[in-house]
Protein backbone atom coordinates (compact mmCIF):
# COMPACT_ATOMS: atom_id res chain seq x y z
CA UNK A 1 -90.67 48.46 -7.31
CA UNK A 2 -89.83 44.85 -6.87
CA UNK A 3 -86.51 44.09 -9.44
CA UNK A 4 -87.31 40.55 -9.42
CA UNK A 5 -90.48 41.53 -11.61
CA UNK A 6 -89.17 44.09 -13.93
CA UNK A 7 -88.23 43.29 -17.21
CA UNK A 8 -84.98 44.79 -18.39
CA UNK A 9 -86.72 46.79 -21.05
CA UNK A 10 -88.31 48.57 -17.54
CA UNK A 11 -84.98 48.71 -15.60
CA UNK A 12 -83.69 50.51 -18.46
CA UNK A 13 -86.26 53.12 -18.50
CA UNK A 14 -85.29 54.32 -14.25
CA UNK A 15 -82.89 57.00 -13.71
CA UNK A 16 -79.56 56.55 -11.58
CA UNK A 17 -80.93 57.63 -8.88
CA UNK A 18 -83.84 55.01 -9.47
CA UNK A 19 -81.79 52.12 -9.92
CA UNK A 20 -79.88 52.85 -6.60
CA UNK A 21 -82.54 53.79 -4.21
CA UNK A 22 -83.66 49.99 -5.63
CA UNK A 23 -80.04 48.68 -4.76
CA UNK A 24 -80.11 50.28 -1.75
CA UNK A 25 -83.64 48.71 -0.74
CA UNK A 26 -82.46 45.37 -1.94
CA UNK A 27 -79.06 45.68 0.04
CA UNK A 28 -81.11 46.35 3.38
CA UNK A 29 -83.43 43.58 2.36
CA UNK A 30 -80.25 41.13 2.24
CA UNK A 31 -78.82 42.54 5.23
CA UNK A 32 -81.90 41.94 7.01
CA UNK A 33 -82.34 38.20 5.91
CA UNK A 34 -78.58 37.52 6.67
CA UNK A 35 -79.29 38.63 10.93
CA UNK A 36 -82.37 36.52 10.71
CA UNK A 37 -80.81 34.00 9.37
CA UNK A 38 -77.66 34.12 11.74
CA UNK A 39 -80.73 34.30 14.67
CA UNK A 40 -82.70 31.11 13.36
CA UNK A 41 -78.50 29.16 13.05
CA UNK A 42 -77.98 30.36 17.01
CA UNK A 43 -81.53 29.64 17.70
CA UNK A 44 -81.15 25.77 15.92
CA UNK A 45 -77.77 25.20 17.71
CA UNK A 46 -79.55 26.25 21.19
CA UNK A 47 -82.10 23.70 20.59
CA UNK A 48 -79.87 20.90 19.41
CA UNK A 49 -77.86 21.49 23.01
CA UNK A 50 -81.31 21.16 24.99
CA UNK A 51 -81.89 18.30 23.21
CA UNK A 52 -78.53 16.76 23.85
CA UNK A 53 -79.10 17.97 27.33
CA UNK A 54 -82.57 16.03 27.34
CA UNK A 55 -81.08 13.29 25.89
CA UNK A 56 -78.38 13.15 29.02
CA UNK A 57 -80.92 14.01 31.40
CA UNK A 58 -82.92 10.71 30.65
CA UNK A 59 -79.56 8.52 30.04
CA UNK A 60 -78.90 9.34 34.05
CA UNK A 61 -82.41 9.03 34.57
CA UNK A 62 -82.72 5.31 33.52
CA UNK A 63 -79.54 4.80 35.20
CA UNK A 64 -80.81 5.20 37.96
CA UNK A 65 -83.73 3.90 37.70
CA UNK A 66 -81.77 0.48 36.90
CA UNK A 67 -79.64 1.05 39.65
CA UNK A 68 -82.83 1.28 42.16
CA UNK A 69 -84.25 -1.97 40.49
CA UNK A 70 -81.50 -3.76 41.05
CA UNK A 71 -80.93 -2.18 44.79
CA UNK A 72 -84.70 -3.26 45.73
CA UNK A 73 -83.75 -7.29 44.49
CA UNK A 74 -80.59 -7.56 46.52
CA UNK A 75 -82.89 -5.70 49.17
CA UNK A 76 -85.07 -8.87 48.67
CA UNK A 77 -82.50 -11.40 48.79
CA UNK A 78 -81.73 -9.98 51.68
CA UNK A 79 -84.70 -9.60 53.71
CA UNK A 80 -85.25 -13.38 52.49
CA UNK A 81 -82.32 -14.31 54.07
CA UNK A 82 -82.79 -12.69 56.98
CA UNK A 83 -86.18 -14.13 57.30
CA UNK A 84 -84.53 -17.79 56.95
CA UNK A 85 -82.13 -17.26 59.47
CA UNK A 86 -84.79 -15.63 61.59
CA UNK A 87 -86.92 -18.94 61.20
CA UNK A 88 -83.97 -21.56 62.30
């Protein structure tokens, strides 16, 4: 029996015993809600840390990717250079 849909005219009709075997049920309902909801929270913070992770991971990424653009340029000043000297 589901308490949410009894009237109280019906909860008053249920014996002692009734009434806590439905207390009981509902307490091991809650119970079982609260660890899945304490498992979704741990699962949501896990996620959020990947996705900072992510977020670092392609922060270094285009770093370096920067980095290796600007290394091939001087890398082509340089072979200019070279190639002037080379020439006089």
């Amino acid at each position: 029996m589901e308490i949410m849909n009894m009237e109280a005219k019906e909860l008053k009709k249920l014996s002692r015993s009734e009434l806590l075997e439905m207390l009981l049920d509902r307490s091991k309902e809650v119970e079982h809600l609260r660890k899945e909801l304490d498992e979704t929270k741990k699962h949501i913070q896990t996620l959020e840390r990947e996705v900072k992770t992510s977020g670092d991971i392609n922060a270094a990424i285009n770093k370096l990717t920067s980095a290796t653009e600007e290394i091939q340029k001087f890398a082509a000043v340089i072979s200019m250079a070279s190639n002037n000297l080379t020439r006089k």
